[in-house]
Protein backbone atom coordinates (compact mmCIF):
# COMPACT_ATOMS: atom_id res chain seq x y z
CA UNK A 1 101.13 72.17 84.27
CA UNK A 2 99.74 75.44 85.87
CA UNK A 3 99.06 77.72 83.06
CA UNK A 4 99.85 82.13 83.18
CA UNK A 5 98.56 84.68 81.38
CA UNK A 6 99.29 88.51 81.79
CA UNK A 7 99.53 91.32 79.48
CA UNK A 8 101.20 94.66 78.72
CA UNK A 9 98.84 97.58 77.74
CA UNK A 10 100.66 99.49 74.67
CA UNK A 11 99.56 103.21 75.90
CA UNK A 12 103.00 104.01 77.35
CA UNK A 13 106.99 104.06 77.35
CA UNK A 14 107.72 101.04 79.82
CA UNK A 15 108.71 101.79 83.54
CA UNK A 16 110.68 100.53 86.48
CA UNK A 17 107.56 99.88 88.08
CA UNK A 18 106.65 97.38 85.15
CA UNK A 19 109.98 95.79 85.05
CA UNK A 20 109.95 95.36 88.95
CA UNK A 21 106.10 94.42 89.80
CA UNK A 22 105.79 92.59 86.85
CA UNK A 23 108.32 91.44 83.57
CA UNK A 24 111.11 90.46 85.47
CA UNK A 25 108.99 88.14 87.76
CA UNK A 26 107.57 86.88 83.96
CA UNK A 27 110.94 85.73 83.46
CA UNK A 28 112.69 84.67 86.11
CA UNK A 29 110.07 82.93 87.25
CA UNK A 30 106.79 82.31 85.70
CA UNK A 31 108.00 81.33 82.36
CA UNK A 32 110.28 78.18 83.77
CA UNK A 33 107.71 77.14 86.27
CA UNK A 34 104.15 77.03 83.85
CA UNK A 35 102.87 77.25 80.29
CA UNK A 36 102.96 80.74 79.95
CA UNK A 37 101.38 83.20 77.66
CA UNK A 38 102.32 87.06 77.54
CA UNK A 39 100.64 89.14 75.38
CA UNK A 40 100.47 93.21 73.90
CA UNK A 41 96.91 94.00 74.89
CA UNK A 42 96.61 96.37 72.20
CA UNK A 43 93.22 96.37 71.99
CA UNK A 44 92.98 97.68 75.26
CA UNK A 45 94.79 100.87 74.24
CA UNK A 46 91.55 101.85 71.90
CA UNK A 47 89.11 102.64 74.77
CA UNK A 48 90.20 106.23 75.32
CA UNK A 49 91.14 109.13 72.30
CA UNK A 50 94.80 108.00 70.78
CA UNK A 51 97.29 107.89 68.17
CA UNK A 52 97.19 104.94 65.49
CA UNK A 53 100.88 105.50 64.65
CA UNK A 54 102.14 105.43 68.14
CA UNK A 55 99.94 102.62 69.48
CA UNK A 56 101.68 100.45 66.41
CA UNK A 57 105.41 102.45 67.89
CA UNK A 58 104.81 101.36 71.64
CA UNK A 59 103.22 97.89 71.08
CA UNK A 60 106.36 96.36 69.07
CA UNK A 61 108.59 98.48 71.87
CA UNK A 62 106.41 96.88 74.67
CA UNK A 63 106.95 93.62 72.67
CA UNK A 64 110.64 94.03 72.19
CA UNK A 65 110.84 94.71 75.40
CA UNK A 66 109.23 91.55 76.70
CA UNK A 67 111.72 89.86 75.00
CA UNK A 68 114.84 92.00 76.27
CA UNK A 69 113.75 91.60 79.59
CA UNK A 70 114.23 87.71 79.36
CA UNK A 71 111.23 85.91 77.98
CA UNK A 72 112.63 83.32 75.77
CA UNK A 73 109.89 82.15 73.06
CA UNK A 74 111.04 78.74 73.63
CA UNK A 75 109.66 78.63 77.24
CA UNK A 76 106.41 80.67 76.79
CA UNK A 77 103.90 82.35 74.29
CA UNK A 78 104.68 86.10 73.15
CA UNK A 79 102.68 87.49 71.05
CA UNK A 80 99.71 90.37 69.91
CA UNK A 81 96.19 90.66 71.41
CA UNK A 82 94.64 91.88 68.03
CA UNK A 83 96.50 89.20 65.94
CA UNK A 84 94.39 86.27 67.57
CA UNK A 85 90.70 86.82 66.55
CA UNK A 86 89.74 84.49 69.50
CA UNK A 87 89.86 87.55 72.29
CA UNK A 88 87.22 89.83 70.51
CA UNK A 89 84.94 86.49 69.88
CA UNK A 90 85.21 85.60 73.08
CA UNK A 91 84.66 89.10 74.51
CA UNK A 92 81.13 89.78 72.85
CA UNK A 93 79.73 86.27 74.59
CA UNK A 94 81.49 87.31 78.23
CA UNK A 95 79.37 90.53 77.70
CA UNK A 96 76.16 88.71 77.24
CA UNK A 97 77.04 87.44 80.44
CA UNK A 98 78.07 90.22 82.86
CA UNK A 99 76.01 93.07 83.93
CA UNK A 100 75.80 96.88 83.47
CA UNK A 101 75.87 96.92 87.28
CA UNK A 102 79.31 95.44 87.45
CA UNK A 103 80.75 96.73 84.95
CA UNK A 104 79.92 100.50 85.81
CA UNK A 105 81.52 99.42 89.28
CA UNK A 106 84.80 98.89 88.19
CA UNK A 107 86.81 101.62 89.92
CA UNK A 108 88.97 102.16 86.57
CA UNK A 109 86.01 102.75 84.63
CA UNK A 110 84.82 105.16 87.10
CA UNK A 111 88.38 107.02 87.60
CA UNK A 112 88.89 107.64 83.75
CA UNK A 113 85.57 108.27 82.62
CA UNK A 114 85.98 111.22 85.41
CA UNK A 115 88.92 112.61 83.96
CA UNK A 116 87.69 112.22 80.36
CA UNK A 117 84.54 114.53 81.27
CA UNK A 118 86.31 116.81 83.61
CA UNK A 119 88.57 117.34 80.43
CA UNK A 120 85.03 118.52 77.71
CA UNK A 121 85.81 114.43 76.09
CA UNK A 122 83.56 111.87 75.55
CA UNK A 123 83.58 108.52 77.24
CA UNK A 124 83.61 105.58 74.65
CA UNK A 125 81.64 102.53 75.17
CA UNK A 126 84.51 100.22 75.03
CA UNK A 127 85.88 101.89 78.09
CA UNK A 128 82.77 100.53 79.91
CA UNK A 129 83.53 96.99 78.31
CA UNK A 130 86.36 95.96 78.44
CA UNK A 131 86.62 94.87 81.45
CA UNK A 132 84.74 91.77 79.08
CA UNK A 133 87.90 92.07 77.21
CA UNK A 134 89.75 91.42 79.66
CA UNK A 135 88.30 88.31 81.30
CA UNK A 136 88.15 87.01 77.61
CA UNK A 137 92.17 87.78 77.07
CA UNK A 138 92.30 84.73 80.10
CA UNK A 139 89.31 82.94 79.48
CA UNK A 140 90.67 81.94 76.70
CA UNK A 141 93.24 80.31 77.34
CA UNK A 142 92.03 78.40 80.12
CA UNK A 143 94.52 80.29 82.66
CA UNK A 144 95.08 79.14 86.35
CA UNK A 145 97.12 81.92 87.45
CA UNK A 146 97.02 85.65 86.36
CA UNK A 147 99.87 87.89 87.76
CA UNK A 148 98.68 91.10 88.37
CA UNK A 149 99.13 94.68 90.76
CA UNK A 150 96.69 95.65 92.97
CA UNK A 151 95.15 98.15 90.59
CA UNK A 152 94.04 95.21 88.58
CA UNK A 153 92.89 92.77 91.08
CA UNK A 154 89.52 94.12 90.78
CA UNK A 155 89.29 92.69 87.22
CA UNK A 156 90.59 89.16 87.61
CA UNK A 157 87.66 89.22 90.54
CA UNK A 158 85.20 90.33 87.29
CA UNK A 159 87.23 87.16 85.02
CA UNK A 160 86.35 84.53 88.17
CA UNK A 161 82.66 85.85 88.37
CA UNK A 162 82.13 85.71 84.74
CA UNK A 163 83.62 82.41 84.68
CA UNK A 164 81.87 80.74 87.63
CA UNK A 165 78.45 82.24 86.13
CA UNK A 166 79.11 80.97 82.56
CA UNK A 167 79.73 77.94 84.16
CA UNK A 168 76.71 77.49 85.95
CA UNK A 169 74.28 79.02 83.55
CA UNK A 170 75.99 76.63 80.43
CA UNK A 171 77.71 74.08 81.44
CA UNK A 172 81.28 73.64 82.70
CA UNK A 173 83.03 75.34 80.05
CA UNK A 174 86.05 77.74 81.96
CA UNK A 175 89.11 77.18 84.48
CA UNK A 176 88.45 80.14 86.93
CA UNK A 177 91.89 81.81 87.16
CA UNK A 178 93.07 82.81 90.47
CA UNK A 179 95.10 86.40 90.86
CA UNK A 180 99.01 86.58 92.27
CA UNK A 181 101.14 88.97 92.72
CA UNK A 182 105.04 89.29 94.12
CA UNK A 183 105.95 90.28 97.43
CA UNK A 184 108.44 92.77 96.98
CA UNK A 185 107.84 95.71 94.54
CA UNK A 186 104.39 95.02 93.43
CA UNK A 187 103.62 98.26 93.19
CA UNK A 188 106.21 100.92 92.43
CA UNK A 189 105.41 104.68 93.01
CA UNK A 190 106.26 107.63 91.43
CA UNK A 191 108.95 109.24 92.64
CA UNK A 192 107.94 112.92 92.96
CA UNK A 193 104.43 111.49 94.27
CA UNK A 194 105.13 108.30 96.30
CA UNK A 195 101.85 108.10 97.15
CA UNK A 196 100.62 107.43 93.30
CA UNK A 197 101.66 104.10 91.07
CA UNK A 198 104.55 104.25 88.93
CA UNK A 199 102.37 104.75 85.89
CA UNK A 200 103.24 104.48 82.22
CA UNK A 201 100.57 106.75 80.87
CA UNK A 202 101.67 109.17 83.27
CA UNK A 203 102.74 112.37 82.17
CA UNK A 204 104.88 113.31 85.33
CA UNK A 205 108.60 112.29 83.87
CA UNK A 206 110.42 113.37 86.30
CA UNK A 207 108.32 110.60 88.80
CA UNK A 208 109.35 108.00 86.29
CA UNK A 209 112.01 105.58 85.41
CA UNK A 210 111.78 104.47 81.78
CA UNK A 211 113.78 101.39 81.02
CA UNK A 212 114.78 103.13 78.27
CA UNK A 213 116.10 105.92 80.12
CA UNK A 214 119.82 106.76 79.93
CA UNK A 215 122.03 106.08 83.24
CA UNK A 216 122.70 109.89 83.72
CA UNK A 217 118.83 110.31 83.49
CA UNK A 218 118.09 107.29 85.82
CA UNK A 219 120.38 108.91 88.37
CA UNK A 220 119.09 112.57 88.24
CA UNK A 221 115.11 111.09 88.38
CA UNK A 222 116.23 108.97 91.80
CA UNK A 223 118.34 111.67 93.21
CA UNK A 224 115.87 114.40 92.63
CA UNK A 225 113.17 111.55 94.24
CA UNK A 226 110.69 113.38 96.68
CA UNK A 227 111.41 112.00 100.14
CA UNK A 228 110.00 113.24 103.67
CA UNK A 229 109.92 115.27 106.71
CA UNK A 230 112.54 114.65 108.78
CA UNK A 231 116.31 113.28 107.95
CA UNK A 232 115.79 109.31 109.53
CA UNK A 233 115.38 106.36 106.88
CA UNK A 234 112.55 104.51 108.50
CA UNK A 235 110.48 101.96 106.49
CA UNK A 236 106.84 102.74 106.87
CA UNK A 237 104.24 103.49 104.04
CA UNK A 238 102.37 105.82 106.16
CA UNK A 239 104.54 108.15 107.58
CA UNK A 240 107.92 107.99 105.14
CA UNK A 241 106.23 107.44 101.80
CA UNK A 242 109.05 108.48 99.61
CA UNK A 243 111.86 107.50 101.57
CA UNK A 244 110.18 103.60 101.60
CA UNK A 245 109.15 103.54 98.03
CA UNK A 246 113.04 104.15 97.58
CA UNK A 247 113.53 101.32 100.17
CA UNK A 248 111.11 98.53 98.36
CA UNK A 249 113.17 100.13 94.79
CA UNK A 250 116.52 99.43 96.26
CA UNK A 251 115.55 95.95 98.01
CA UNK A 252 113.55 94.51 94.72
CA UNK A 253 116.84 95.37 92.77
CA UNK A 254 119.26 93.51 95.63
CA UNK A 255 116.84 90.66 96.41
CA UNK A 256 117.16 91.99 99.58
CA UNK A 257 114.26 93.25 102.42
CA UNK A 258 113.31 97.11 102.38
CA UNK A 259 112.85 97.11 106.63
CA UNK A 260 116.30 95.79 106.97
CA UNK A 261 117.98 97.80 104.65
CA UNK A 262 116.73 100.55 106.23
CA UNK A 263 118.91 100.43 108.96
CA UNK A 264 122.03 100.79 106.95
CA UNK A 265 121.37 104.30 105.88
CA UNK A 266 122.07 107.28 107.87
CA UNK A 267 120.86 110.11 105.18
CA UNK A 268 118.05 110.19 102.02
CA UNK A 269 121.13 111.35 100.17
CA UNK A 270 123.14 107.83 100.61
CA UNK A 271 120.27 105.82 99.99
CA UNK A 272 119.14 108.03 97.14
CA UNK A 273 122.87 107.12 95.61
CA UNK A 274 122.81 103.57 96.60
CA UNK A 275 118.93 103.24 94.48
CA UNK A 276 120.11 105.33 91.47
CA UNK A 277 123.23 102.99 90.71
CA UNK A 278 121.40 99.69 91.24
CA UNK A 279 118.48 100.63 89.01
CA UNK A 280 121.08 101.90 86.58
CA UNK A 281 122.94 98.22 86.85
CA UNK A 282 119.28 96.69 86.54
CA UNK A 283 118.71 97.56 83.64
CA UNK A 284 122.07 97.64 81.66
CA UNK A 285 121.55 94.21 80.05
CA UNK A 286 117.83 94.96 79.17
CA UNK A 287 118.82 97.84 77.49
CA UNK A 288 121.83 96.30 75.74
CA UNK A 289 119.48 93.86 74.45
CA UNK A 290 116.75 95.48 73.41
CA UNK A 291 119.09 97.51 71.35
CA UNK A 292 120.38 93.94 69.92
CA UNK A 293 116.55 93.13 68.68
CA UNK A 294 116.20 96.38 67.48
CA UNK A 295 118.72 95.93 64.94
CA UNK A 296 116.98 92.89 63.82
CA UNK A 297 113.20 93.45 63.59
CA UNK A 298 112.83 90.54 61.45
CA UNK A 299 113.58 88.19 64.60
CA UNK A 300 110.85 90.25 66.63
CA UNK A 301 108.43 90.07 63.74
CA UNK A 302 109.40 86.39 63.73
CA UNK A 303 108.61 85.71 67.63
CA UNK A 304 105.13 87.18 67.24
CA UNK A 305 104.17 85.82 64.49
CA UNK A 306 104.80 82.30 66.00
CA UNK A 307 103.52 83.59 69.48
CA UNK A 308 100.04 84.80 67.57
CA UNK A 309 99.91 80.95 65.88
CA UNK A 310 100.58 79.03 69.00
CA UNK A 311 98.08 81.45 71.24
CA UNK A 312 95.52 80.85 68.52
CA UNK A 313 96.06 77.11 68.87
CA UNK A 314 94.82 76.78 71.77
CA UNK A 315 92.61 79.72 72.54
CA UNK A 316 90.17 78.69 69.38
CA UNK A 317 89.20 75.45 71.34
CA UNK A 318 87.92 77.20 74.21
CA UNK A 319 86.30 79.71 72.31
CA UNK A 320 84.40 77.31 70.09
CA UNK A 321 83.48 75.47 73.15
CA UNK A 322 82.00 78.56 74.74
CA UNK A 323 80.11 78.85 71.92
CA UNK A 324 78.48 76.07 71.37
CA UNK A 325 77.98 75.83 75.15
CA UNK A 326 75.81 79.59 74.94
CA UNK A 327 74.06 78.41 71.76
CA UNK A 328 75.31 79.54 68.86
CA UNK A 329 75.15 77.05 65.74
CA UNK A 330 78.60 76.01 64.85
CA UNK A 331 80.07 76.79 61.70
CA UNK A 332 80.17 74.10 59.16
């Protein structure tokens, strides 16, 4: 059976951009068809200045979530990065195989160690490696498939070098995971700037749908969406930004196709009205149930704890493998 791995990074309030290019695929889809393993890459969330307390907060929100948005822990693996020792062994030994070269070309490396010295910061060395981190967090667990947005294609390409080099170098020791993504909605932009990502560590609100957001505030973000020059609802990325990032919205939430729909709106202001109320109607049940396993964080405590044991099952394996393979002297 094909086996999926993808994680949630812990340094933001969810979004519909998460929900649609990512969780709901997770469960609608991914977890009935493959072994599948999501995970709170909380480890992640270290590489740049941050708050202990609310890195704990958003990582059992982000996990609560996952489950609210329909991963059932009987079909797949949920559970915490930092509770499975495996992805920080496994990361040192992927860094004794890449290079400074490749990991200095990563463009998110580049972007946020830009911002963090136009802003007087420094730049931590784990934002240079983890990228290591990363390929490790699949590695692992001997993934075939990673689902991922285009802003992290770039990585998986890293995981499949890394992979194909340990490989070669040690002895066939890695499955070299391939990346997918979903056709509709893969990459959600912010409403008051359609031409950036949906972004949870954004700090535009108004550009962003929370999934925790209340209906009234879901319906005043969309309304108040940036759209375009002129008054015709034409789908085309180039030249009607906003008004089709509303389009690909309204289509992921119908199951329906953004160019077609397009033609059934006269005005921004009807199609503006038609988005609002099926994002609100999206994400009614997720809310009503994460509200459910909020009221019972022993169940969530529960899920993870089992989802930790299981991952650690059969990540150590592969780890101890890729040990041995690179030459280190087993424990006895």
């Amino acid at each position: 059976m094909t086996r999926v791995f993808s994680g949630i990074k812990p340094t933001g309030h969810l979004t519909l951009g998460n929900y649609l290019g990512a969780m709901r695929r997770w469960a609608d889809v991914d977890q009935h068809r493959s072994e599948a393993l999501f995970c709170i890459v909380d480890l992640h969330a270290l590489t740049v200045d941050h708050d202990p307390a609310r890195v704990r907060r958003l990582s059992r929100q982000g996990a609560t979530l996952l489950l609210a948005s329909g991963l059932d822990p009987d079909l797949c693996t949920v559970f915490v990065q930092s509770h499975v020792d495996e992805h920080a062994r496994l990361s040192y030994v992927l860094e004794c195989v890449a290079t400074d070269g490749e990991m200095r070309r990563m463009i998110q490396y580049r972007e946020k160690s830009a911002r963090e010295r136009e802003r007087g910061g420094s730049v931590r060395l784990s934002l240079l490696t983890y990228p290591a981190l990363m390929a490790a967090d699949i590695l692992a667990y001997g993934a075939d498939e990673v689902p991922v947005g285009d802003d992290q294609r770039q990585h998986v390409e890293l995981t499949r070098d890394l992979a194909a080099r340990f490989n070669q170098r040690y002895g066939h020791t890695f499955v070299v995971p391939r990346a997918t993504r979903p056709q509709v909605a893969a990459r959600v932009m912010n409403l008051q700037d359609p031409t950036s990502k949906m972004g949870k560590s954004d700090d535009s609100g108004p550009g962003i749908v929370y999934l925790l957001d209340e209906p009234n505030v879901v319906r005043k973000k969309i309304m108040r969406a940036m759209t375009d020059s002129g008054s015709d609802v034409v789908y085309d990325r180039e030249t009607r930004p906003g008004v089709t990032n509303l389009l690909e919205i309204l289509a992921a939430c119908e199951g329906s196709d953004p160019e077609k729909l397009s033609g059934a709106y006269e005005s921004y202001g009807a199609l503006k009205k038609d988005t609002a109320e099926a994002v609100v109607e999206l994400l009614r049940p997720v809310q009503e149930r994460h509200k459910a396993l909020c009221a019972d964080p022993g169940y969530v405590d529960g899920v993870l704890r089992a989802g930790a044991e299981r991952a650690r099952g059969m990540a150590r394996p592969q780890v101890d493998a890729a040990y041995r393979a690179i030459g280190l002297l087993p424990a006895g």
